[in-house]
Protein backbone atom coordinates (compact mmCIF):
# COMPACT_ATOMS: atom_id res chain seq x y z
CA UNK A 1 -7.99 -12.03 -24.47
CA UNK A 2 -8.59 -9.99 -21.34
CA UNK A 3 -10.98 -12.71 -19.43
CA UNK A 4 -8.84 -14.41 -17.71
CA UNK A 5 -6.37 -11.30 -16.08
CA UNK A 6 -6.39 -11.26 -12.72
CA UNK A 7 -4.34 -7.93 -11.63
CA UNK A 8 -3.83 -7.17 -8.08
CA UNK A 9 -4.53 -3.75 -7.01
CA UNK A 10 -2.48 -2.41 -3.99
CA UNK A 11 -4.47 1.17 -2.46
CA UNK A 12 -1.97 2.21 -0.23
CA UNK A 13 -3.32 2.00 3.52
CA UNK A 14 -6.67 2.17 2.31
CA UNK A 15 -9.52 -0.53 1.27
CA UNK A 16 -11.01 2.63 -0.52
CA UNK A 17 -11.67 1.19 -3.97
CA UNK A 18 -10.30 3.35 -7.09
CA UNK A 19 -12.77 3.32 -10.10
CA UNK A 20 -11.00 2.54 -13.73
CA UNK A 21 -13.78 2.89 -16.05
CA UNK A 22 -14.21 0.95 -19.11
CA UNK A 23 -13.04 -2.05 -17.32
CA UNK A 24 -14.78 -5.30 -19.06
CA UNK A 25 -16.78 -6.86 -16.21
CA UNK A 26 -15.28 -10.53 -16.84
CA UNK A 27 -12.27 -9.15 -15.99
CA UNK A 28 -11.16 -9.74 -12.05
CA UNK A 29 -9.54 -7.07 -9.26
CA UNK A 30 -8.04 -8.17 -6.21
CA UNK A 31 -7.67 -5.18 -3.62
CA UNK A 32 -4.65 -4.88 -0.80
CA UNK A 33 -1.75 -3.73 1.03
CA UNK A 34 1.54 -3.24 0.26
CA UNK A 35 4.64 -2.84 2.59
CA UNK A 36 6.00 -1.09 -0.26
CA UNK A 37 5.78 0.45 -3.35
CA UNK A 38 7.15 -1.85 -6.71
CA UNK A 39 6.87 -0.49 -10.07
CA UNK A 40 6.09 -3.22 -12.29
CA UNK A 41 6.04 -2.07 -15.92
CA UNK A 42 4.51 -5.41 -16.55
CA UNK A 43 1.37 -4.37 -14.85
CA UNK A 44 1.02 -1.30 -15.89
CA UNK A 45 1.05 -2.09 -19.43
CA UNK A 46 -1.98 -4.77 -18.37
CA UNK A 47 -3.35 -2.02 -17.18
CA UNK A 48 -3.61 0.02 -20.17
CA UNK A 49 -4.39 -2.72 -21.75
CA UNK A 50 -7.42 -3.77 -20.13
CA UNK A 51 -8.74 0.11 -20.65
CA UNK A 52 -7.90 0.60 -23.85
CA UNK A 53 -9.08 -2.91 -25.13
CA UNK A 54 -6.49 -3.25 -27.04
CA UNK A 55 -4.66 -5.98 -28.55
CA UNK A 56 -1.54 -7.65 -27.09
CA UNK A 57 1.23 -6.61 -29.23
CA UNK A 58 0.03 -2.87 -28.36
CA UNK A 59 0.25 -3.90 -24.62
CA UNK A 60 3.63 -4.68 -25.19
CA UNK A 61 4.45 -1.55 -26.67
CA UNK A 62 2.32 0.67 -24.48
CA UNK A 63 4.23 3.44 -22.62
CA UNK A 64 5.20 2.40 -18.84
CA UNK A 65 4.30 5.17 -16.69
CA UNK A 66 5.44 5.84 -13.17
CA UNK A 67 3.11 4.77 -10.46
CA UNK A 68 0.31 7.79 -8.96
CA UNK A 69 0.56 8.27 -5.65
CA UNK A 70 -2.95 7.41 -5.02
CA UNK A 71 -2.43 3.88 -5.44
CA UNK A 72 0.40 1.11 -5.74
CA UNK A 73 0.44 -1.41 -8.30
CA UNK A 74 2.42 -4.64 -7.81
CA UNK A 75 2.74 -8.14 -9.55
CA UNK A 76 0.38 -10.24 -11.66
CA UNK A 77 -1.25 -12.64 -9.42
CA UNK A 78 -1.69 -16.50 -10.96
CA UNK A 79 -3.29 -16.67 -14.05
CA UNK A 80 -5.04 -19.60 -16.52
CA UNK A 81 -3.12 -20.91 -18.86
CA UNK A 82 -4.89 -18.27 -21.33
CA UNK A 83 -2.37 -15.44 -19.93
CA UNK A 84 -0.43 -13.77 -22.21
CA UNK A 85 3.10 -15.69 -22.72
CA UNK A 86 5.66 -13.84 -24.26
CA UNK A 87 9.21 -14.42 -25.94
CA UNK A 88 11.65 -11.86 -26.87
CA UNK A 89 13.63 -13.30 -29.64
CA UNK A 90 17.59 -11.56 -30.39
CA UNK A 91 18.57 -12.57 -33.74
CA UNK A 92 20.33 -11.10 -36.21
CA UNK A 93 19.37 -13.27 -39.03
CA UNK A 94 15.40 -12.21 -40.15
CA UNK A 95 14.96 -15.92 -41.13
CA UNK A 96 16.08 -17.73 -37.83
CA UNK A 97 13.76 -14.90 -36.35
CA UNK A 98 10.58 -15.58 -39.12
CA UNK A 99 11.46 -19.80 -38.16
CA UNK A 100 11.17 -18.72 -34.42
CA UNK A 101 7.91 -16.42 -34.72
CA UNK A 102 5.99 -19.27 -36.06
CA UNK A 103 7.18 -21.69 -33.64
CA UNK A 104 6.44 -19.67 -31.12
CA UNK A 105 3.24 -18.88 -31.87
CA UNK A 106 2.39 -22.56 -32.57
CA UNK A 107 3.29 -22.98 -28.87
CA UNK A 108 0.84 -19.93 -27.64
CA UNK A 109 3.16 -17.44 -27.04
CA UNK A 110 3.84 -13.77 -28.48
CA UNK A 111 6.95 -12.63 -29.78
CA UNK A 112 9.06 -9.58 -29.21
CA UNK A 113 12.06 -8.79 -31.73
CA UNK A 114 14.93 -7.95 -31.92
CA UNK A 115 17.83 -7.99 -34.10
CA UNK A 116 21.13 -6.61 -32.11
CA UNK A 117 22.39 -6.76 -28.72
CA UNK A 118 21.21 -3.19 -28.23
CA UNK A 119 17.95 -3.43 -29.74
CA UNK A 120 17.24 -6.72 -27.67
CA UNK A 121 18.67 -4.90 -24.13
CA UNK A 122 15.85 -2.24 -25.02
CA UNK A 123 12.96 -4.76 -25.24
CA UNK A 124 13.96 -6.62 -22.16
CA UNK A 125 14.30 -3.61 -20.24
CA UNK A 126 11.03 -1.65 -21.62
CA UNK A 127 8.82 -4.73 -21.99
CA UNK A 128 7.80 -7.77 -20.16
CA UNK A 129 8.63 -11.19 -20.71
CA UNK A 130 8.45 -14.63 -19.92
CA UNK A 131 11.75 -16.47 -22.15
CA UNK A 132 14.64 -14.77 -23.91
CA UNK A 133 15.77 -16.53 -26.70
CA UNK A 134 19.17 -14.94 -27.47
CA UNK A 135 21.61 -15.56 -30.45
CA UNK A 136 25.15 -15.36 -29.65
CA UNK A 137 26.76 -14.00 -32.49
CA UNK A 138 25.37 -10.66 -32.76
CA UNK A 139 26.20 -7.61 -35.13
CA UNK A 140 27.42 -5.32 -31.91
CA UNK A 141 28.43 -8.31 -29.22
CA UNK A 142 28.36 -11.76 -27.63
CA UNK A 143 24.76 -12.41 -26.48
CA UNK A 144 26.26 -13.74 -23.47
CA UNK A 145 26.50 -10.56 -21.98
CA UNK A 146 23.23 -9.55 -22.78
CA UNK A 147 22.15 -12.95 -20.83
CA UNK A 148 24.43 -11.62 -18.08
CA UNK A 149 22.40 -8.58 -17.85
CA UNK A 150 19.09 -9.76 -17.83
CA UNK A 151 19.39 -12.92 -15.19
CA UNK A 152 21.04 -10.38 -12.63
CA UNK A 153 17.56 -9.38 -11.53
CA UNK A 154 14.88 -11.04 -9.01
CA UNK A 155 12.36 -12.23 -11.68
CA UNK A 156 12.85 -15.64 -10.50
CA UNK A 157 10.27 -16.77 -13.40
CA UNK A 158 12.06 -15.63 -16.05
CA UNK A 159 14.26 -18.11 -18.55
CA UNK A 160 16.97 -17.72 -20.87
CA UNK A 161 18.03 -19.67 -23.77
CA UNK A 162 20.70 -19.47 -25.58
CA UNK A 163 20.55 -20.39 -29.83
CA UNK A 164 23.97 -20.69 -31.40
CA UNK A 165 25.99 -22.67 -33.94
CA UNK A 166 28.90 -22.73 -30.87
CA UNK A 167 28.14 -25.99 -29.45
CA UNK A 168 31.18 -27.46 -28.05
CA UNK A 169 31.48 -28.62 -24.83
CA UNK A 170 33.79 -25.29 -23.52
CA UNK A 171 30.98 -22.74 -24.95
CA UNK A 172 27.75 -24.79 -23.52
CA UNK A 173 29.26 -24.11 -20.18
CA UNK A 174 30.30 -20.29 -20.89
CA UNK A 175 26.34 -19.79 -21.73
CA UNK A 176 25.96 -22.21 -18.40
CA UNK A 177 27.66 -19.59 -15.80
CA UNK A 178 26.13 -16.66 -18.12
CA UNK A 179 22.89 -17.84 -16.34
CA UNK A 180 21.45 -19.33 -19.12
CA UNK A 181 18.50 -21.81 -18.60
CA UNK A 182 18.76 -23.69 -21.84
CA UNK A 183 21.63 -23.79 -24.41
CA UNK A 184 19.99 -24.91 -27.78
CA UNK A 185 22.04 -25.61 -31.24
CA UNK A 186 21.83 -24.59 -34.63
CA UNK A 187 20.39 -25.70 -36.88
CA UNK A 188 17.10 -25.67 -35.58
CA UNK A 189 14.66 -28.52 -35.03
CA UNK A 190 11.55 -27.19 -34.55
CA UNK A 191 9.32 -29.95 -33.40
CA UNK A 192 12.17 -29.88 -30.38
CA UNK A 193 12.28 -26.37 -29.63
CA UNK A 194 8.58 -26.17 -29.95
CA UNK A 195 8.67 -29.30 -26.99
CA UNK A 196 11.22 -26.93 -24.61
CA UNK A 197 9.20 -23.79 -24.79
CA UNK A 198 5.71 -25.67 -24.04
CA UNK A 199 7.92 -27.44 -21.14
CA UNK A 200 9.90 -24.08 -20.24
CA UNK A 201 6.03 -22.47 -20.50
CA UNK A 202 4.45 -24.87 -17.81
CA UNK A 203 7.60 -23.79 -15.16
CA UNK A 204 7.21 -20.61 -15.55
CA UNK A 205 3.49 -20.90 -14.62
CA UNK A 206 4.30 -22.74 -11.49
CA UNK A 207 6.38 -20.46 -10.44
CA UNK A 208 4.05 -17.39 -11.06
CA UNK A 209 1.70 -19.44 -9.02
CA UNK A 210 4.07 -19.89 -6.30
CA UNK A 211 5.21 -16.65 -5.75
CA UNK A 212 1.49 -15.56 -6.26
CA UNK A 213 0.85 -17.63 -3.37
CA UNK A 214 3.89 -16.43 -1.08
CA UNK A 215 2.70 -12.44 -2.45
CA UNK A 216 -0.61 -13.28 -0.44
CA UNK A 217 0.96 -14.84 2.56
CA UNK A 218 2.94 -11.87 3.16
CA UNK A 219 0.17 -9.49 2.90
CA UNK A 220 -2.19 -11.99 5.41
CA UNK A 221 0.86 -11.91 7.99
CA UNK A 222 1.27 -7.87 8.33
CA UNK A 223 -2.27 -6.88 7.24
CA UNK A 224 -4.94 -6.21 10.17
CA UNK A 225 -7.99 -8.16 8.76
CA UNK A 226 -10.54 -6.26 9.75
CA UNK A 227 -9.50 -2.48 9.03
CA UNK A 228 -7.06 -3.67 6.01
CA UNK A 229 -4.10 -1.42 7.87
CA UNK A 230 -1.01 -2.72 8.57
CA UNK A 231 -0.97 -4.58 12.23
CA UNK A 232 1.12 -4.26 15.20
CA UNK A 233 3.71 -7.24 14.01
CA UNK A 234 4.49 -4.95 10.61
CA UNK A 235 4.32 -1.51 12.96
CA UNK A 236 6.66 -2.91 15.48
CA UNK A 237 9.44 -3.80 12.46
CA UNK A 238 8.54 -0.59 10.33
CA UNK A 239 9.23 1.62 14.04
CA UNK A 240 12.44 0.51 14.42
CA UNK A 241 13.79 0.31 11.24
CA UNK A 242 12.68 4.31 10.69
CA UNK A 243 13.99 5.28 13.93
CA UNK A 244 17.51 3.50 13.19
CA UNK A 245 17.24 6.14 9.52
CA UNK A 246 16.48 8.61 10.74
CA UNK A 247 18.85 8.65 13.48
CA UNK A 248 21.80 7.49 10.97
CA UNK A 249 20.79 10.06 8.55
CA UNK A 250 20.01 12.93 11.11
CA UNK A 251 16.53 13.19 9.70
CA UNK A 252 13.56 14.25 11.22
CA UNK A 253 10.80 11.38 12.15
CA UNK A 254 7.26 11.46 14.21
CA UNK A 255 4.88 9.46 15.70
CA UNK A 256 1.26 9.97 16.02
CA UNK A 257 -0.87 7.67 18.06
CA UNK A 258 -4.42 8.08 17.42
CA UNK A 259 -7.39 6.78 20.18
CA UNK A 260 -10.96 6.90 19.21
CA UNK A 261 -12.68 8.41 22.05
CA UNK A 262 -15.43 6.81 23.88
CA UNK A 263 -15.38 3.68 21.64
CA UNK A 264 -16.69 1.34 24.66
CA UNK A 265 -19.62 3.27 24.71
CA UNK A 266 -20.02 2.57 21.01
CA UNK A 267 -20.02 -1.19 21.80
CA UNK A 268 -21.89 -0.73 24.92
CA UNK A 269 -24.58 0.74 22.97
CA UNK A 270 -24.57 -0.33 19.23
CA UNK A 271 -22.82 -3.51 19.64
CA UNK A 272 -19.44 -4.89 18.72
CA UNK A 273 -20.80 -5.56 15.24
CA UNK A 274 -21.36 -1.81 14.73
CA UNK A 275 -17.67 -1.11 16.66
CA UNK A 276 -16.38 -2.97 14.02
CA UNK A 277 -17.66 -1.23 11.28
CA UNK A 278 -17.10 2.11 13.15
CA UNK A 279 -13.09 1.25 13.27
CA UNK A 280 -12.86 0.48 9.70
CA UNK A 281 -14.73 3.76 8.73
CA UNK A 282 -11.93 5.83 10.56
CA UNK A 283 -9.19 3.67 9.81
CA UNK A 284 -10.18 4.93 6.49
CA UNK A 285 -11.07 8.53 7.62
CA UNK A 286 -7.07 8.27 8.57
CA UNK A 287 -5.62 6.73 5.41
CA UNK A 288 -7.28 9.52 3.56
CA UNK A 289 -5.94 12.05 6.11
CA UNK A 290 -2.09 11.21 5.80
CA UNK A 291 0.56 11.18 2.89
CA UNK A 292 1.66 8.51 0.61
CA UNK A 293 4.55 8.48 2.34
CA UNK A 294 3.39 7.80 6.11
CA UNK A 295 2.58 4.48 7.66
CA UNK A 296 -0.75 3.39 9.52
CA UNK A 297 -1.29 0.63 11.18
CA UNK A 298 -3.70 -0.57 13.92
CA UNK A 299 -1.29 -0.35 17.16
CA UNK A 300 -4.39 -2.76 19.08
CA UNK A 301 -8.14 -2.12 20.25
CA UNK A 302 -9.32 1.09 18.54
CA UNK A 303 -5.68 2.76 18.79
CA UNK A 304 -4.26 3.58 15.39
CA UNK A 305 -0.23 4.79 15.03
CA UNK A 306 1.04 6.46 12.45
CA UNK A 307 4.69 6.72 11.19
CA UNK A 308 5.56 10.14 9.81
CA UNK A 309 8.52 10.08 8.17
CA UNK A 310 10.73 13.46 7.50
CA UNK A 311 8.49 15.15 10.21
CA UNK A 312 9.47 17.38 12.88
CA UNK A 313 7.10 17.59 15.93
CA UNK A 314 5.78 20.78 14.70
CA UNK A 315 4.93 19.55 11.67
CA UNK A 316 3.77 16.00 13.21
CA UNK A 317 1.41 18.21 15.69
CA UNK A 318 -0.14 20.46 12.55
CA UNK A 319 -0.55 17.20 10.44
CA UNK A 320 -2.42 15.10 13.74
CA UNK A 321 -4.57 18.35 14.29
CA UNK A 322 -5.79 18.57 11.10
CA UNK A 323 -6.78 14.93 10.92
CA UNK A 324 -8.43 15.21 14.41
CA UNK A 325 -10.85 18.33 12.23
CA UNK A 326 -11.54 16.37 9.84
CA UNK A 327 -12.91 13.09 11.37
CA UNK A 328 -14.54 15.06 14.11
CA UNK A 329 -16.60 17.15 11.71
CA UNK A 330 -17.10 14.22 9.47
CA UNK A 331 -20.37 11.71 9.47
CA UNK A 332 -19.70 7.95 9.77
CA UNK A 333 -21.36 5.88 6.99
CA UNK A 334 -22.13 3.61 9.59
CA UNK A 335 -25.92 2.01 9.15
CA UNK A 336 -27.91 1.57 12.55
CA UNK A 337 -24.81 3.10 14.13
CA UNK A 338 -23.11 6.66 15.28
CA UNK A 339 -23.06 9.39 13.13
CA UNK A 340 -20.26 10.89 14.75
CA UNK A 341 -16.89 10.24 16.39
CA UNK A 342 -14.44 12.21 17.67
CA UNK A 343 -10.27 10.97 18.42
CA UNK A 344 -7.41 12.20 20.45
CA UNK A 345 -3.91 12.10 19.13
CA UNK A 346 -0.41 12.28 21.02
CA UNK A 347 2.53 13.37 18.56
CA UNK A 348 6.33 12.40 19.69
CA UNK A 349 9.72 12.79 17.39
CA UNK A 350 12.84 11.88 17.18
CA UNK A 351 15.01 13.76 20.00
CA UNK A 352 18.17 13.58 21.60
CA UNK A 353 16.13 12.37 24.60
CA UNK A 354 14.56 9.78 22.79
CA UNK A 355 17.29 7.63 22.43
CA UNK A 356 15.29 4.04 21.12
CA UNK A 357 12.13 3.55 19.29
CA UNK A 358 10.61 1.58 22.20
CA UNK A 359 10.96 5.47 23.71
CA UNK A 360 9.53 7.09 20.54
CA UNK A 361 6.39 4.71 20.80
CA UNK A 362 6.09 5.57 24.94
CA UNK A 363 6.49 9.27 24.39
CA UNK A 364 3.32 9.25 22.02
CA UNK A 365 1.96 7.36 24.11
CA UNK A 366 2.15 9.23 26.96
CA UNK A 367 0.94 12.46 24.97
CA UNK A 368 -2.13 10.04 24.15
CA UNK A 369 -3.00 9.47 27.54
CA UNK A 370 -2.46 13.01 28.80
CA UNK A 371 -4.70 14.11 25.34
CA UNK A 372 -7.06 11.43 26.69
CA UNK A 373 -7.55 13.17 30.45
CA UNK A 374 -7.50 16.47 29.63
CA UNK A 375 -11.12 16.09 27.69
CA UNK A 376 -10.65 14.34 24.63
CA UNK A 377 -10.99 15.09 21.12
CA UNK A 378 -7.61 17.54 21.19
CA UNK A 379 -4.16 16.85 20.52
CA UNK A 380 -1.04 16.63 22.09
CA UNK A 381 2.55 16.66 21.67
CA UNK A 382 5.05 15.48 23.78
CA UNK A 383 8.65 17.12 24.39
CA UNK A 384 10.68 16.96 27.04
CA UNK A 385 13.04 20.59 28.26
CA UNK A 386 15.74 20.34 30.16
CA UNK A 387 14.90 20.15 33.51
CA UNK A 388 13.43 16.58 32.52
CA UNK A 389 10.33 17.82 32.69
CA UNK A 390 7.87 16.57 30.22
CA UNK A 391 5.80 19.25 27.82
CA UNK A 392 2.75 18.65 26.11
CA UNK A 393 0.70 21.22 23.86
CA UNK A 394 -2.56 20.40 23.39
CA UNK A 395 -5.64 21.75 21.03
CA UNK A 396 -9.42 21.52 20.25
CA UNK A 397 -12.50 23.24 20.04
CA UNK A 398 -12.82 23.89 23.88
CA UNK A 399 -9.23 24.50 24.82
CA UNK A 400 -6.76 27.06 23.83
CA UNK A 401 -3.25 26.96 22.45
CA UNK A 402 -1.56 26.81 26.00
CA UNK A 403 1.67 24.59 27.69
CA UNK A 404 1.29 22.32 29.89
CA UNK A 405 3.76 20.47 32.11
CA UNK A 406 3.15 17.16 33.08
CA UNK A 407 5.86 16.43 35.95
């Protein structure tokens, strides 16, 4: 069952790969970037699945747990025609629902029941599906207002058909503007409803292939392709669209830019082949350093920015030092190449004198540069007093905690 999955494995920020044991090895990862985090209890019940080994109908039922913070999980990516196709069936009569098991499993599909509108909102909330076929006359309501529910989402993949004995004209085109796909009568004729669901089946597929497709477009356009952090395009939307928060919501929000120091000489002496490898060490040195909740991306060259949202500049300044620590005292797993690197940092929030994020980004930048001429491998924060004046603090092994005002 599980050699054909192909789950796609978000690490936030980071190409760091996370271990699952007792993984099968036919079974296929593909590792990435998110923008954002989407819980998908579709995926997570694959998950379990694929570690447990167990059969489908206990994936279905398997417990969705919210996401770790370590990592993101996001949508199935295309898959054979072997993948698991399921079909939540809502009827209250047990033989229309035995009729409809066996059809449905003659078409290569698994079924989820369900025998009132209650029971049947449950499944299709808890559990994920593919089709919905959905009685109307139910013990506690219409099934038209279960269909309602359930095609007010963004699964774009998903159908709905609706099986009743109401089959005039007026009620086809209730179920119609309920959002339902198909509107199928009773009695049932099997060999037909057996011919929609293979048809309904093969749509379905497309469009998980499709949107597949578009996933992976999105991630090449904002992903750096070397370092696997975001780039400057995604950066330059994420700046402005946390600055405009966190100056609606009167929240606190910091910048960190983040310059490898003396990288030319690295090139100059190793070769741009090792420089490469050297930038996606500490781009991964700095996606370990930072929350789950902060934002890296490769700003151009070997300059990294980081967003830091609900950070002061106090807190920006003791986050940026402690990063600057850690990759200076750490070795580079870089073969043939330098064992160690050190960076400077310049730290800038949100102020009442930083009135756009075009500012925000300069101010950080300007802490950068003055980190960058004052000896490197420290780092600074920039704040401006009254007199206009600008004020940087600076830190690192050879320089102590001291003001300095750049005029």
């Amino acid at each position: 069952m599980t050699s054909n999955w192909n789950v796609l494995l978000s690490v936030a920020r980071s190409p760091t790969c996370y271990l699952l044991p007792a993984i099968p090895d036919n079974v296929r990862f593909q590792v990435c970037c998110l923008p954002s985090a989407v819980w998908v209890p579709s995926l997570l019940s694959a998950i379990c699945s694929l570690l447990s080994r167990t059969p489908v109908p206990s994936l279905l039922s398997a417990v969705c747990l919210p996401l770790p913070t370590a990592c993101r999980l996001h949508i199935f990516a295309a898959m054979p025609s072997s993948e698991p196709f399921v079909i939540a069936v809502i009827d209250d009569d047990p033989s229309v629902r035995q009729l409809l098991n066996i059809i449905v499993k003659r078409a290569g599909a698994i079924v989820l029941e369900a025998g009132t509108l209650a029971e049947g909102e449950r499944i299709l909330r808890e559990y994920p599906w593919d089709v919905a076929v959905i009685d109307r006359l139910l013990p506690d309501g219409d099934g038209l207002e279960l269909c309602k529910l359930v095609t007010a989402g963004t699964e774009s993949h998903r159908y709905v058909v609706i099986l009743s004995g109401l089959q005039s004209h007026e009620e086809k085109m209730r179920g119609f503007e309920a959002g339902a796909d198909e509107y199928i009568g009773k009695p049932i004729d099997p060999a037909e409803l057996g011919a929609r669901l293979r048809g309904i089946r093969r749509s379905v597929t497309s469009q998980k292939t499709l949107m597949a497709r578009l996933f992976m477009l999105e991630q090449l356009s904002v992903m750096d392709a070397m370092t696997q952090v975001y780039n400057y395009r995604f950066f330059d939307a994420e700046i402005r669209r946390y600055y405009d928060l966190a100056v609606r919501h009167q929240r606190a929000l910091a910048l960190a830019m983040v310059d490898l120091d003396h990288f030319k000489k690295v090139n100059d002496t190793f070769g741009h082949r090792i420089g490469d490898q050297v930038l996606i060490e500490v781009s991964n040195m700095i996606a370990q350093g930072i929350r789950s909740s902060d934002v890296l991306a490769r700003y151009g060259g070997e300059e990294f920015a980081v967003i830091l949202p609900e950070t002061t500049l106090e807190e920006g300044f003791m986050l940026a030092e402690r990063l600057r620590g850690s990759i200076a005292g750490s070795i580079l797993d870089v073969t043939n190449g330098p064992t160690h690197l050190t960076v400077s940092i310049g730290v800038a929030a949100v102020s009442p004198h930083i009135e756009t994020p075009v500012r925000l980004v300069e101010s950080a930048d300007r802490a950068l540069y003055i980190a960058k001429t004052e000896g490197r491998n420290c780092v600074r924060r920039y704040r401006p007093d009254a007199d206009e004046r600008r004020e940087t603090w600076h830190s690192g092994p050879n320089n102590p905690h001291h003001p300095i005002v750049v005029r």
